[in-house]
C-alpha atoms as a PDB file:
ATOM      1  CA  UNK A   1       9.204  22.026  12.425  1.00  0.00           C
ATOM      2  CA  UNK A   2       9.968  22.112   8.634  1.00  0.00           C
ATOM      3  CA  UNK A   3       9.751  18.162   7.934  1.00  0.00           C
ATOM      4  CA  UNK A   4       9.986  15.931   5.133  1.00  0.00           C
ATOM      5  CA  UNK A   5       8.151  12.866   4.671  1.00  0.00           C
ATOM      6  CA  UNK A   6       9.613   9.881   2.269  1.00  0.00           C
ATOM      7  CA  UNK A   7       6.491   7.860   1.228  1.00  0.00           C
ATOM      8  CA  UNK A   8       3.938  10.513   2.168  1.00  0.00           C
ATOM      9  CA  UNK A   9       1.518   9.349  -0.700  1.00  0.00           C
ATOM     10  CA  UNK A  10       1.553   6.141   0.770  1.00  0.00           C
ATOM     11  CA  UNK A  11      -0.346   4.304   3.552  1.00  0.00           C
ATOM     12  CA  UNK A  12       0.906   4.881   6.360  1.00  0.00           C
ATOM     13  CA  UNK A  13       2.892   8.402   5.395  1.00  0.00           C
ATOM     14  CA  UNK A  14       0.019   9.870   4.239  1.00  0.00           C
ATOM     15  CA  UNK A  15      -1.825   9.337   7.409  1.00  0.00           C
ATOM     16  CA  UNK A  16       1.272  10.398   9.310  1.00  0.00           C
ATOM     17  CA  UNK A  17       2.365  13.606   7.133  1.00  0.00           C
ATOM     18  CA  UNK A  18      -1.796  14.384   7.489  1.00  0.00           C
ATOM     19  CA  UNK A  19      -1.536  14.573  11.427  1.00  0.00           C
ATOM     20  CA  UNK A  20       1.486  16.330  11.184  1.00  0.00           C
ATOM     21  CA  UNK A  21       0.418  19.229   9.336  1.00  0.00           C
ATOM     22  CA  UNK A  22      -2.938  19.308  11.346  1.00  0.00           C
ATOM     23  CA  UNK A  23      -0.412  19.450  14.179  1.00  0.00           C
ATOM     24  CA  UNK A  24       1.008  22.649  12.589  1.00  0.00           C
ATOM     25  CA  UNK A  25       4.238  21.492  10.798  1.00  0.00           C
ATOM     26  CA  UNK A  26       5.514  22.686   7.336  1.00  0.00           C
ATOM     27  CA  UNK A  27       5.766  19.556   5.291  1.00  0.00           C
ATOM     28  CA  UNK A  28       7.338  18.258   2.108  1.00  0.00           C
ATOM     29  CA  UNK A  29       6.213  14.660   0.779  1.00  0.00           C
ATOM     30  CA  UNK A  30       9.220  13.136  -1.790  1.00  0.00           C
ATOM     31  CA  UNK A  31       7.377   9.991  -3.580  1.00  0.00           C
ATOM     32  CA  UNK A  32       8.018   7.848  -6.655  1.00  0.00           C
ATOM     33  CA  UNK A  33       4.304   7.155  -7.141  1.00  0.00           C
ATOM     34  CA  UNK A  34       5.438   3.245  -7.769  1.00  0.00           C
ATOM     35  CA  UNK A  35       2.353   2.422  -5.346  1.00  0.00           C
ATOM     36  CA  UNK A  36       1.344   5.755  -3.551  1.00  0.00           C
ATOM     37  CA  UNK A  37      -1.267   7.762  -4.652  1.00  0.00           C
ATOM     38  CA  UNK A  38      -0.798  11.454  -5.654  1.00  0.00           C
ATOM     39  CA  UNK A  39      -4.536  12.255  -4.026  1.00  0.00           C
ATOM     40  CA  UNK A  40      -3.589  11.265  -0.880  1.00  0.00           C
ATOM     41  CA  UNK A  41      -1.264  13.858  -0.186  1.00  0.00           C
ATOM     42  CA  UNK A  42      -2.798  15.976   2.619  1.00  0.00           C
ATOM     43  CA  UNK A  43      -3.766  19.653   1.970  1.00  0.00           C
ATOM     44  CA  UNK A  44      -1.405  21.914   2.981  1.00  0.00           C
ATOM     45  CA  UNK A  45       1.749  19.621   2.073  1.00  0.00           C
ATOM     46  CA  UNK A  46       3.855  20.282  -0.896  1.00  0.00           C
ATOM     47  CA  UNK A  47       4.241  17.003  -3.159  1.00  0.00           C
ATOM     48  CA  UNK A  48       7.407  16.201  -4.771  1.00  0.00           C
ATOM     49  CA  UNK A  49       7.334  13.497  -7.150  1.00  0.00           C
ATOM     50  CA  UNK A  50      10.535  11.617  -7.970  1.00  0.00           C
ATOM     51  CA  UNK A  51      13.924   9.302  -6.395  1.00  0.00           C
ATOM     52  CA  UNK A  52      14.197   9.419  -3.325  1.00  0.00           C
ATOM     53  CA  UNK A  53      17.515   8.604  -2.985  1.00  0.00           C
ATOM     54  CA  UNK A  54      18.239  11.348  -5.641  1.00  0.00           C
ATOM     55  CA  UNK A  55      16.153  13.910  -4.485  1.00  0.00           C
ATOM     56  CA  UNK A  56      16.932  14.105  -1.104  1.00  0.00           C
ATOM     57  CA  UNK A  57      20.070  15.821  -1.167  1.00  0.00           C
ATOM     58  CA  UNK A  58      18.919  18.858  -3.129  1.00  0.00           C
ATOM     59  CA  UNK A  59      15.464  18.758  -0.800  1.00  0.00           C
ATOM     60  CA  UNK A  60      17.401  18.701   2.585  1.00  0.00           C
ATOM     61  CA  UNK A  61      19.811  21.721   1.251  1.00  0.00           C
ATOM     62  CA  UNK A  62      16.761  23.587   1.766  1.00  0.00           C
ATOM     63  CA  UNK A  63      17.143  22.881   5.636  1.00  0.00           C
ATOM     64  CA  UNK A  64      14.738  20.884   7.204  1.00  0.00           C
ATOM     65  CA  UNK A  65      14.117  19.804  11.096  1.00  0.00           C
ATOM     66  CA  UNK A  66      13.330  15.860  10.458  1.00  0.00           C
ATOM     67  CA  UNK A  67      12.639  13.054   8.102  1.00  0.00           C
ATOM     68  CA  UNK A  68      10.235  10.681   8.663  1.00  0.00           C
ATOM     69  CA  UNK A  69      11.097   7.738   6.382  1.00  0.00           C
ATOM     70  CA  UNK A  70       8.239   5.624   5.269  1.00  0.00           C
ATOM     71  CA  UNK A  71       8.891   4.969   1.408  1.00  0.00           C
ATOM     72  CA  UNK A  72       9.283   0.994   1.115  1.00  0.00           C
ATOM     73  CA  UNK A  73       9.176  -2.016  -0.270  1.00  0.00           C
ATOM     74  CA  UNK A  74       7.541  -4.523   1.676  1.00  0.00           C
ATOM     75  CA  UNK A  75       6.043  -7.530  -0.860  1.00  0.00           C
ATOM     76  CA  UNK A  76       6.846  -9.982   2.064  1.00  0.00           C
ATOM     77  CA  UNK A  77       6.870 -12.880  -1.054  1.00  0.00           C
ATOM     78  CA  UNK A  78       8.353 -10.801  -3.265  1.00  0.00           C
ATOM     79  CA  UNK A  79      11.271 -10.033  -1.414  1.00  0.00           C
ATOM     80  CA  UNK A  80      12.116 -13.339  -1.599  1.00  0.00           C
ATOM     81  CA  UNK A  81      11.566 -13.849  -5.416  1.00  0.00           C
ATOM     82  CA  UNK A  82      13.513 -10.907  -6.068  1.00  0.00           C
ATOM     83  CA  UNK A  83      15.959  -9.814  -2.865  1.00  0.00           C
ATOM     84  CA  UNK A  84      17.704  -7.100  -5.369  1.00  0.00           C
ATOM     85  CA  UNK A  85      14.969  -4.911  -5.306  1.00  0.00           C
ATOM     86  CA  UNK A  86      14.426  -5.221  -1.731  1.00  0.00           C
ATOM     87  CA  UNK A  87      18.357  -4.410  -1.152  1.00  0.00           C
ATOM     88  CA  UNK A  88      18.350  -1.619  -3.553  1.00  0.00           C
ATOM     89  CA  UNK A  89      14.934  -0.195  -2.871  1.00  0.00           C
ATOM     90  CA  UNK A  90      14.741  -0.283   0.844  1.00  0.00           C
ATOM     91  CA  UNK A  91      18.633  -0.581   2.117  1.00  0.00           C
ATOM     92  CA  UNK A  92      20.784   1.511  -0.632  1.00  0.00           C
ATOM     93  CA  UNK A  93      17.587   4.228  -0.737  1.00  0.00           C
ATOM     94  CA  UNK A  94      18.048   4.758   2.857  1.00  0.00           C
ATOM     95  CA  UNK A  95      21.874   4.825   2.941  1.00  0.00           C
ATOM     96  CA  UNK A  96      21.572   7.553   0.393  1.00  0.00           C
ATOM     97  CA  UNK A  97      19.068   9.719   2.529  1.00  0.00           C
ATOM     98  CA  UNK A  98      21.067   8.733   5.793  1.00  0.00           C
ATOM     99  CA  UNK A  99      23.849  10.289   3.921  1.00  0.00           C
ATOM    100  CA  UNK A 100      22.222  13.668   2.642  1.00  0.00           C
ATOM    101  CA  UNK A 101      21.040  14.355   6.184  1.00  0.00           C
ATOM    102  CA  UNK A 102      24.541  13.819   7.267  1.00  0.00           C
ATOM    103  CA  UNK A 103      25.778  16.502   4.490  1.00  0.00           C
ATOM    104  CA  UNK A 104      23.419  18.672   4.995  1.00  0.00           C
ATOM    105  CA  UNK A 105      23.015  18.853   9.129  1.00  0.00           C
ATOM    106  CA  UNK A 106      19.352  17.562   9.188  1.00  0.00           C
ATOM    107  CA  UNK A 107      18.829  16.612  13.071  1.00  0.00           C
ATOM    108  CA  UNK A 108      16.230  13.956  13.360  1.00  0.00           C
ATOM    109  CA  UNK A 109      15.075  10.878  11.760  1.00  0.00           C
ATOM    110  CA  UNK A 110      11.874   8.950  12.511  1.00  0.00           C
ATOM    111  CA  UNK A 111      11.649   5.433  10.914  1.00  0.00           C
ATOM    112  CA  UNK A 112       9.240   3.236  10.044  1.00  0.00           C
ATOM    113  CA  UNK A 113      10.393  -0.332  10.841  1.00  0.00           C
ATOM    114  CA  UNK A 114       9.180  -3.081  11.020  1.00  0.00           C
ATOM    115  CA  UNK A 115       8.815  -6.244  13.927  1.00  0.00           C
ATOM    116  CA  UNK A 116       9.661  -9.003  11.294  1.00  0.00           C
ATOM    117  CA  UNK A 117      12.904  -8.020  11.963  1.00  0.00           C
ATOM    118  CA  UNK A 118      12.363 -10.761  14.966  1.00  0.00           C
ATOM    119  CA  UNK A 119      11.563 -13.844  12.848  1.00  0.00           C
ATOM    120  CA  UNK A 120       9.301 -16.006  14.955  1.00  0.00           C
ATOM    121  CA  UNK A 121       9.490 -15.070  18.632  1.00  0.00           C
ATOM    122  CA  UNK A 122      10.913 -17.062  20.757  1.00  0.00           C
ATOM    123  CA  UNK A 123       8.258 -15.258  23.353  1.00  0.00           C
ATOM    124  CA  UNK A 124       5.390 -13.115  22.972  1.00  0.00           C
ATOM    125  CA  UNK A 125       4.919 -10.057  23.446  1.00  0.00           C
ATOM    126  CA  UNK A 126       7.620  -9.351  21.490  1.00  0.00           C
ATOM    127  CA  UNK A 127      10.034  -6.956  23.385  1.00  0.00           C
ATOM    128  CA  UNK A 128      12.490  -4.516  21.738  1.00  0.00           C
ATOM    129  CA  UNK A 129      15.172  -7.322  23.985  1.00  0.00           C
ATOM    130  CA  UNK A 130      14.241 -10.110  21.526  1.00  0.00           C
ATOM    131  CA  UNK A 131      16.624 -11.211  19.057  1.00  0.00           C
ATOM    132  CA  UNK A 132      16.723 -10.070  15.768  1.00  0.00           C
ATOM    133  CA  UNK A 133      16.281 -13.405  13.557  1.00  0.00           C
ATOM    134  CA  UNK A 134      14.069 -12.042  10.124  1.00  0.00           C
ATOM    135  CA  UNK A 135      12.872 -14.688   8.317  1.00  0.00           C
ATOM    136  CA  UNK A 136      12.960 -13.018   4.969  1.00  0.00           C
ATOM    137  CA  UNK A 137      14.464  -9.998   2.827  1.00  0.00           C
ATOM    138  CA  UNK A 138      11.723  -7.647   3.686  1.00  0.00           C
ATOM    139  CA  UNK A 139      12.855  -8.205   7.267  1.00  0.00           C
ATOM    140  CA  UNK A 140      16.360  -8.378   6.852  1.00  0.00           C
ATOM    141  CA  UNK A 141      16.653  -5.083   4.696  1.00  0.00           C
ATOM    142  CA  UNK A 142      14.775  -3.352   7.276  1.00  0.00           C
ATOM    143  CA  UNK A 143      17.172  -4.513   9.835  1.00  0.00           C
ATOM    144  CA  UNK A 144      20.211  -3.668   7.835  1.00  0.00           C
ATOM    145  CA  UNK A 145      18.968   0.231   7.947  1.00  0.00           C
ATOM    146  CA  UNK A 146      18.400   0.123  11.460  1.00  0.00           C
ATOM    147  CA  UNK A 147      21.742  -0.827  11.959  1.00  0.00           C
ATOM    148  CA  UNK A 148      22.552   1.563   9.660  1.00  0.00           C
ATOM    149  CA  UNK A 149      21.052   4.360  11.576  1.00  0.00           C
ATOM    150  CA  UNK A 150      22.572   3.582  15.163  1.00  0.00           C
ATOM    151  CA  UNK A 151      26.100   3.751  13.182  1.00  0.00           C
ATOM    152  CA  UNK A 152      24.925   7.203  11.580  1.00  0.00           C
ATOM    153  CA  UNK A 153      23.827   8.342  15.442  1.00  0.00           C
ATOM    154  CA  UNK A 154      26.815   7.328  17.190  1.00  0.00           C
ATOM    155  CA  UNK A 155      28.924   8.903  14.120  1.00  0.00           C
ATOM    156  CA  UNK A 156      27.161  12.166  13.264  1.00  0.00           C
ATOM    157  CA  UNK A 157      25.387  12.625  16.616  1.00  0.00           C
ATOM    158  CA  UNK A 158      21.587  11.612  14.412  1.00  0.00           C
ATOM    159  CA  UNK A 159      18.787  12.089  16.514  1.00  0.00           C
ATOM    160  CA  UNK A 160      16.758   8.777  15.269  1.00  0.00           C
ATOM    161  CA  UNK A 161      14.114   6.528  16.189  1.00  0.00           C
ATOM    162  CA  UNK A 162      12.959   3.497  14.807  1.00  0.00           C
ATOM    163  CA  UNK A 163       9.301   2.416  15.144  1.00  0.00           C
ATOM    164  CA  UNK A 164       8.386  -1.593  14.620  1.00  0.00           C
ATOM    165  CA  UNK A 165       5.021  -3.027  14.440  1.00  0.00           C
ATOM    166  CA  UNK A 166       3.334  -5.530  12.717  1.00  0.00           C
ATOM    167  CA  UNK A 167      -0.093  -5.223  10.938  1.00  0.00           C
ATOM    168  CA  UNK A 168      -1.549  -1.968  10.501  1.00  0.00           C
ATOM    169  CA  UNK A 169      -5.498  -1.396   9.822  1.00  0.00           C
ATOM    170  CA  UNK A 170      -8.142   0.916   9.187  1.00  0.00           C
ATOM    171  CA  UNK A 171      -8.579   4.502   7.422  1.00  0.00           C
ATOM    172  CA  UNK A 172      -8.987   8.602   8.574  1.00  0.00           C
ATOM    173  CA  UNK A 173     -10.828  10.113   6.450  1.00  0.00           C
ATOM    174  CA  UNK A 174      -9.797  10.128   3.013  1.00  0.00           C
ATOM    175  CA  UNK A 175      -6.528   8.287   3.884  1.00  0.00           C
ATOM    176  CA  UNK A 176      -6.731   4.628   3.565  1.00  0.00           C
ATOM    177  CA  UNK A 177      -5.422   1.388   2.302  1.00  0.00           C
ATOM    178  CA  UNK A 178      -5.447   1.352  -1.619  1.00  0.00           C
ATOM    179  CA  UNK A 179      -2.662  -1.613  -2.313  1.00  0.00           C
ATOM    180  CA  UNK A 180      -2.244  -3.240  -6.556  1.00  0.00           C
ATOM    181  CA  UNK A 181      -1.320  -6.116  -5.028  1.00  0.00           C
ATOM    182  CA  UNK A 182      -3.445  -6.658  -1.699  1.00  0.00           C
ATOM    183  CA  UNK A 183      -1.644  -8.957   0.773  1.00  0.00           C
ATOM    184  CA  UNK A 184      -3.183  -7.539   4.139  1.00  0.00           C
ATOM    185  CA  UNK A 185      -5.747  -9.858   5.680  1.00  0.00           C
ATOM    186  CA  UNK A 186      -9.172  -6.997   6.449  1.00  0.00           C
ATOM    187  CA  UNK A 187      -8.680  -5.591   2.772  1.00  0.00           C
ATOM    188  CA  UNK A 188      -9.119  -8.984   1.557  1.00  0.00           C
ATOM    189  CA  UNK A 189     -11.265  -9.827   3.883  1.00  0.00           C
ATOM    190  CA  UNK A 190     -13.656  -6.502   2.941  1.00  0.00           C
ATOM    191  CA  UNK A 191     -12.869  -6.978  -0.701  1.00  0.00           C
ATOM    192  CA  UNK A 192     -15.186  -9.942   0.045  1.00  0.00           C
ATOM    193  CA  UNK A 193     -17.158  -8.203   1.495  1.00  0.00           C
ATOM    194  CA  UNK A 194     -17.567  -5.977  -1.577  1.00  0.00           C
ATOM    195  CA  UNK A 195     -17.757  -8.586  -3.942  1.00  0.00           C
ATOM    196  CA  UNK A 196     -14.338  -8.017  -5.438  1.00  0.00           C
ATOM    197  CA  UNK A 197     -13.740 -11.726  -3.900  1.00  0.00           C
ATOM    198  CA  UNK A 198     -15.323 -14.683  -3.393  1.00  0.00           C
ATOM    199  CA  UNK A 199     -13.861 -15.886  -0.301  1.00  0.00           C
ATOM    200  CA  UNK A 200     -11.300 -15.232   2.178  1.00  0.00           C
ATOM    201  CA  UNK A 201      -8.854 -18.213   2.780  1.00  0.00           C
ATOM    202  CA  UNK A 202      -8.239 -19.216   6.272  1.00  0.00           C
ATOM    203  CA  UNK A 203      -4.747 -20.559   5.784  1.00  0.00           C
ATOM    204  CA  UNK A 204      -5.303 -23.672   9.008  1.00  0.00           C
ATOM    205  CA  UNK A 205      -7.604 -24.180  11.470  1.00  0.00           C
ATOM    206  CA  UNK A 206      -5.478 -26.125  14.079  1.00  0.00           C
ATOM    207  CA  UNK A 207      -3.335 -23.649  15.705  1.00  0.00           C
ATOM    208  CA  UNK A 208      -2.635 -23.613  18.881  1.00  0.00           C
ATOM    209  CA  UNK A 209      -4.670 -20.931  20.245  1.00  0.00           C
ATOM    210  CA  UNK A 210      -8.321 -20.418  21.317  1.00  0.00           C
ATOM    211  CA  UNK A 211     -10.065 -20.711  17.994  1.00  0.00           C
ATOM    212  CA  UNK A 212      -7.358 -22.715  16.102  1.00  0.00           C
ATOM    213  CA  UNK A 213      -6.498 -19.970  13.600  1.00  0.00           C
ATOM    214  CA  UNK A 214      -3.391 -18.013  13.824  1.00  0.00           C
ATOM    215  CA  UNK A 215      -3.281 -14.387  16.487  1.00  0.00           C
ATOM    216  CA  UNK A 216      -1.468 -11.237  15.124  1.00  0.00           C
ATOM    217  CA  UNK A 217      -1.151  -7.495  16.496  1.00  0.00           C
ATOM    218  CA  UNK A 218      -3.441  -5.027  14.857  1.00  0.00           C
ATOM    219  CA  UNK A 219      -2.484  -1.163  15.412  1.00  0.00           C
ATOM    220  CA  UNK A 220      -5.014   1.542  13.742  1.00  0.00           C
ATOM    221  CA  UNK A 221      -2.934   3.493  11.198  1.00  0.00           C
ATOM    222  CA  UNK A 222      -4.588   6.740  13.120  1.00  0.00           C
ATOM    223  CA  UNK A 223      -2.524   5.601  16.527  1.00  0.00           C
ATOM    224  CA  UNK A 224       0.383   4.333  14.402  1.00  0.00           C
ATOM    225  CA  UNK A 225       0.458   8.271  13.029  1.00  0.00           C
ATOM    226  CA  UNK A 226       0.304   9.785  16.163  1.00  0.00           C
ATOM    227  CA  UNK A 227       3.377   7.567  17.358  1.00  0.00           C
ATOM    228  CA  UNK A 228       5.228   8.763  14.278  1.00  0.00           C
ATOM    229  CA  UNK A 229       4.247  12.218  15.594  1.00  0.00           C
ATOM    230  CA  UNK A 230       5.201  12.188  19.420  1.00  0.00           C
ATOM    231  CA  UNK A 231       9.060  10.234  17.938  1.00  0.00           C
ATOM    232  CA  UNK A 232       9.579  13.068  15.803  1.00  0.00           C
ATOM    233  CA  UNK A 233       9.638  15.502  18.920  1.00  0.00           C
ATOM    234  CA  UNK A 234      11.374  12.879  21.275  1.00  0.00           C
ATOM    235  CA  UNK A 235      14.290  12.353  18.997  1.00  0.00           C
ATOM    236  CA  UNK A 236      17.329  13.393  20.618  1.00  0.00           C
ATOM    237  CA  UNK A 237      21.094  14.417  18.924  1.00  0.00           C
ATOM    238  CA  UNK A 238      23.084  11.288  18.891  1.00  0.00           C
ATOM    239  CA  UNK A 239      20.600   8.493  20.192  1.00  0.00           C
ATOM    240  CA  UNK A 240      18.497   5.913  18.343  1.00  0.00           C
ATOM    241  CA  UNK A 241      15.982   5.027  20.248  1.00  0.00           C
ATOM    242  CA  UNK A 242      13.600   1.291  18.966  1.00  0.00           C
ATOM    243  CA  UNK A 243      10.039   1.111  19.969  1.00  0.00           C
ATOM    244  CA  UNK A 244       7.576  -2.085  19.530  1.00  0.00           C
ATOM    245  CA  UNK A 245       4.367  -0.509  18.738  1.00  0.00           C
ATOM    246  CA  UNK A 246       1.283  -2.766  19.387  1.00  0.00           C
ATOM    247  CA  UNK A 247      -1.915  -3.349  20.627  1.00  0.00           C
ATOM    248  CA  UNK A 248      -0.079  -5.958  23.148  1.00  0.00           C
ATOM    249  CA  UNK A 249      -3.426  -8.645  23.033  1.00  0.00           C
ATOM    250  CA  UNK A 250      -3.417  -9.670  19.070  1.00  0.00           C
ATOM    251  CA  UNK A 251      -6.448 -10.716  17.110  1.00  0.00           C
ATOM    252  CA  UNK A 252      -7.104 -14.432  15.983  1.00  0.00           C
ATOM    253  CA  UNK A 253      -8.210 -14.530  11.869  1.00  0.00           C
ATOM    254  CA  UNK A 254     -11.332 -15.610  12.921  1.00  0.00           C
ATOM    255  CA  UNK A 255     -11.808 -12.531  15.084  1.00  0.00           C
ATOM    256  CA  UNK A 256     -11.109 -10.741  11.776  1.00  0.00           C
ATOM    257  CA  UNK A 257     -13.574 -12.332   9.625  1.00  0.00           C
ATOM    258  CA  UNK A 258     -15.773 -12.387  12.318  1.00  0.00           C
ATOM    259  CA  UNK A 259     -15.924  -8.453  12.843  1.00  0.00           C
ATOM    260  CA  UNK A 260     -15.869  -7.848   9.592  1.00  0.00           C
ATOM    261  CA  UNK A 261     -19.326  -9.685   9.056  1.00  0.00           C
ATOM    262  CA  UNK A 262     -20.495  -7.749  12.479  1.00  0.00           C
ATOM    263  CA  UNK A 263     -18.754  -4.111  10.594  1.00  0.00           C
ATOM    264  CA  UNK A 264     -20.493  -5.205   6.999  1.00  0.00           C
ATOM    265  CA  UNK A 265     -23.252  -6.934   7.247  1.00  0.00           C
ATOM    266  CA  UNK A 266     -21.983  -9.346   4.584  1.00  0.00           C
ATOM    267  CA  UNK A 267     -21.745 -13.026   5.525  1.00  0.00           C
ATOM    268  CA  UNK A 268     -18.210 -13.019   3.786  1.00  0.00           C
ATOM    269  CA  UNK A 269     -17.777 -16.674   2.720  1.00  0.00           C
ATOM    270  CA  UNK A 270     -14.350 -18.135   4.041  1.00  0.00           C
ATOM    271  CA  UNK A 271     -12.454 -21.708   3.267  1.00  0.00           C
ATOM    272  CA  UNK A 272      -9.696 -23.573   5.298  1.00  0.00           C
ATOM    273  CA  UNK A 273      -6.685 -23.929   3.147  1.00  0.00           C
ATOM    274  CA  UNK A 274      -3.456 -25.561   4.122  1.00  0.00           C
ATOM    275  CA  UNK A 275      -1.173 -24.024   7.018  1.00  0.00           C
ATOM    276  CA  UNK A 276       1.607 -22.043   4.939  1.00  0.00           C
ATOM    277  CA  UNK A 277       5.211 -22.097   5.806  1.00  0.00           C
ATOM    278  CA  UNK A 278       6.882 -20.373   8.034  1.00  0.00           C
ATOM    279  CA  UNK A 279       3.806 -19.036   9.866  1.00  0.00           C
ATOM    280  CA  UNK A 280       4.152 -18.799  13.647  1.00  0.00           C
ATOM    281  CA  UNK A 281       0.856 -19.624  15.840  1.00  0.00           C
ATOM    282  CA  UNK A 282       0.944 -16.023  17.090  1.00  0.00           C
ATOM    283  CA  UNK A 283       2.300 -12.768  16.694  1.00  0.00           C
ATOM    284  CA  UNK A 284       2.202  -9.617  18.962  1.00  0.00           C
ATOM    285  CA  UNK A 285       4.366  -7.004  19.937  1.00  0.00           C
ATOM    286  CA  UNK A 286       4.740  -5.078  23.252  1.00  0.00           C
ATOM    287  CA  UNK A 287       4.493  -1.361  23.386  1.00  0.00           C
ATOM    288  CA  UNK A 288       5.490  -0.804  26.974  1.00  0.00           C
ATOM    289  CA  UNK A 289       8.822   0.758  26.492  1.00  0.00           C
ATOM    290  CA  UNK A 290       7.053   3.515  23.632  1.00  0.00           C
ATOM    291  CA  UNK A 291       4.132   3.849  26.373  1.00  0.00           C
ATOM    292  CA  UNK A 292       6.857   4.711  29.345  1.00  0.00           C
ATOM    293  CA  UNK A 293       8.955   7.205  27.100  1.00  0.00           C
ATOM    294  CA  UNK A 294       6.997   8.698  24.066  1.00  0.00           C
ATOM    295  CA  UNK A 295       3.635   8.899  26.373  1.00  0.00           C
ATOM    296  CA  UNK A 296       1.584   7.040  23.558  1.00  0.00           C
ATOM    297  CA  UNK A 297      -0.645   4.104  23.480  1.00  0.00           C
ATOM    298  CA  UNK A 298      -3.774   3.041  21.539  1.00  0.00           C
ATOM    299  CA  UNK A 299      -6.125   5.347  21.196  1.00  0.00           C
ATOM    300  CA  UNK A 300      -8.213   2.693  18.880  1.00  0.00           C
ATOM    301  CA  UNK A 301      -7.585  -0.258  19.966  1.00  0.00           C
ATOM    302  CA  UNK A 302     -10.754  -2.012  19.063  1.00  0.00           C
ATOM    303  CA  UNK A 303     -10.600  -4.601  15.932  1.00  0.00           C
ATOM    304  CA  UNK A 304     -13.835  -2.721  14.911  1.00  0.00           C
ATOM    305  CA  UNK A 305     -12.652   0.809  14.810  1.00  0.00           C
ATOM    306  CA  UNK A 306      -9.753  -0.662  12.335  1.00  0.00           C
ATOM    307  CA  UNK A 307     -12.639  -2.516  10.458  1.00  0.00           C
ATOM    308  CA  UNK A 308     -15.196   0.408  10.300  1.00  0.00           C
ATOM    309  CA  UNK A 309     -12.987   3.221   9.427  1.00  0.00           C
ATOM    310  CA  UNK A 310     -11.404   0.429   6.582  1.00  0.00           C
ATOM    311  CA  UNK A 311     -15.023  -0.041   5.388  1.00  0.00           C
ATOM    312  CA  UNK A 312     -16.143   3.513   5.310  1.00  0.00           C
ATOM    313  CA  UNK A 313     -12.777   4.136   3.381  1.00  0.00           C
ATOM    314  CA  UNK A 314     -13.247   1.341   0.270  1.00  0.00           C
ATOM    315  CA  UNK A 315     -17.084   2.715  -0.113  1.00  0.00           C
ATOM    316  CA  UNK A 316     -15.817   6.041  -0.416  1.00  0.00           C
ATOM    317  CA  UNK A 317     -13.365   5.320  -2.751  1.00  0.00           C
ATOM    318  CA  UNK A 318     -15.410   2.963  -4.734  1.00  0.00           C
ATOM    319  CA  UNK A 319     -17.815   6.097  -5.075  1.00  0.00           C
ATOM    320  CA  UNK A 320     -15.087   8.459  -6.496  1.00  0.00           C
END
């Protein structure tokens, strides 16, 4: 398939337009550079640097199979202090690409969402069933273009699916986590690690769960690529289909710190600081339906794959 990848010198597109071309698929990354990297464009795709919401009509007149939409902005904090980027950025960006696909017959979409588009869970797991209560503009913008997607399906007969997970970890190969502003709890916790930090905060101890610090779903960025991958072939012409993606057990913060001493060998100092607002005692997400229909589940489950590939990644790059 000829497919285009918004946000391909990001994170998580980079990772996902790298297995896709190892996977034998002519690609095309479309990327601002705002807070993607030009270097982590795989080999073999074709970078082209610019608006998205601009470019894509002239890219897509070139005919292309897919999309898979990953550019984003998702400052969870800064979405509230400024919701007009957030609405602009993320929600009027999409519209605009949902539109040049429609114009120009593109077939299939494959988005990355997001599972703060639940709020705090009423139940965990998480099921794709749960109400959809986000908590903050991040959330809620991500929301608005799902719901702007089934309306594109049901209109234009879209083949779409929207993938929602929570925290996503670790590093193949050359592609990793390089963030300006680093809100992601094992980069800070390795940035410790690496002296960059002092300490990690530990933001409450009294939780109620085992170890009194707060659980959240961790999903290596390799398996959260390969789910990208297997949605891209089982879109279908007029359906939008939402997966929870997730390693469906969740890892405390201690666990965290904890493997990444075990990973580093560093005795990465941490402090208790007060419980923040708004946190919820635990987070995970269930993957069942996207393991019964798109055949995928963790192939790297383990907190210390995410934490070994992450370290291996920040010593290489410190090295370049």
């Amino acid at each position: 398939m000829k497919l285009l990848v918004t946000g391909g010198a990001g994170y998580v597109g980079s990772v996902s337009a790298a297995r896709m071309v190892e996977a034998g698929h002519e690609v095309v990354v479309v990327d601002d550079l705002s807070t993607g990297h030009a270097d982590a464009v795989p080999d073999g795709a074709r970078l082209v640097v610019g608006d998205i919401a601009e470019l894509a009509g002239p890219l897509l007149a070139d005919g292309f199979d897919g999309v898979l939409h990953c550019a984003a902005k998702s400052l969870v904090g800064e979405s509230m202090q400024d919701p007009a980027k957030y609405w602009n950025g993320n929600v009027v960006t999409s519209l605009r690409l949902l539109e040049a696909m429609r114009d120009n017959a593109t077939p299939r979409l494959v988005f990355s969402s997001t599972a703060a588009v639940y709020g705090e869970p009423e139940q965990v797991p998480i099921t794709e069933s749960a109400s959809t209560r986000p908590t903050n503009t991040y959330g809620a913008s991500k929301l608005a273009i799902d719901l702007a997607i089934s309306s594109f399906s049901t209109a234009h007969g879209l083949g779409a699916v929207s993938l929602r997970y929570f925290n996503v970890a670790g590093a193949y190969g050359r592609y990793g986590e390089r963030h300006t502003v680093e809100t992601h709890l094992i980069p800070i916790v390795l940035q410790v690690a690496s002296g960059q930090r002092e300490q990690v905060q530990v933001y409450g101890d009294d939780w109620p769960t085992e170890d009194g610090t707060c659980v959240r779903d961790y999903i290596h960025v390799l398996d959260l690529a390969e789910a990208h991958l297997r949605a891209m072939e089982r879109a279908r012409g007029g359906e939008h289909q939402i997966y929870n993606l997730g390693n469906g057990l969740g890892f405390s913060v201690e666990q965290v710190i904890q493997t990444c001493r075990e990973v580093t060998g560093h005795p990465i100092p941490a402090a208790v600081a007060p419980r923040r607002t708004g946190d919820p005692a635990v987070l995970v997400a269930s993957s069942e339906r996207a393991q019964q229909e798109l055949g995928w589940k963790p192939d790297h489950p383990e907190l210390s794959s995410m934490v070994r590939t992450a370290w291996e990644f920040l010593g290489a790059t410190a090295e370049a």
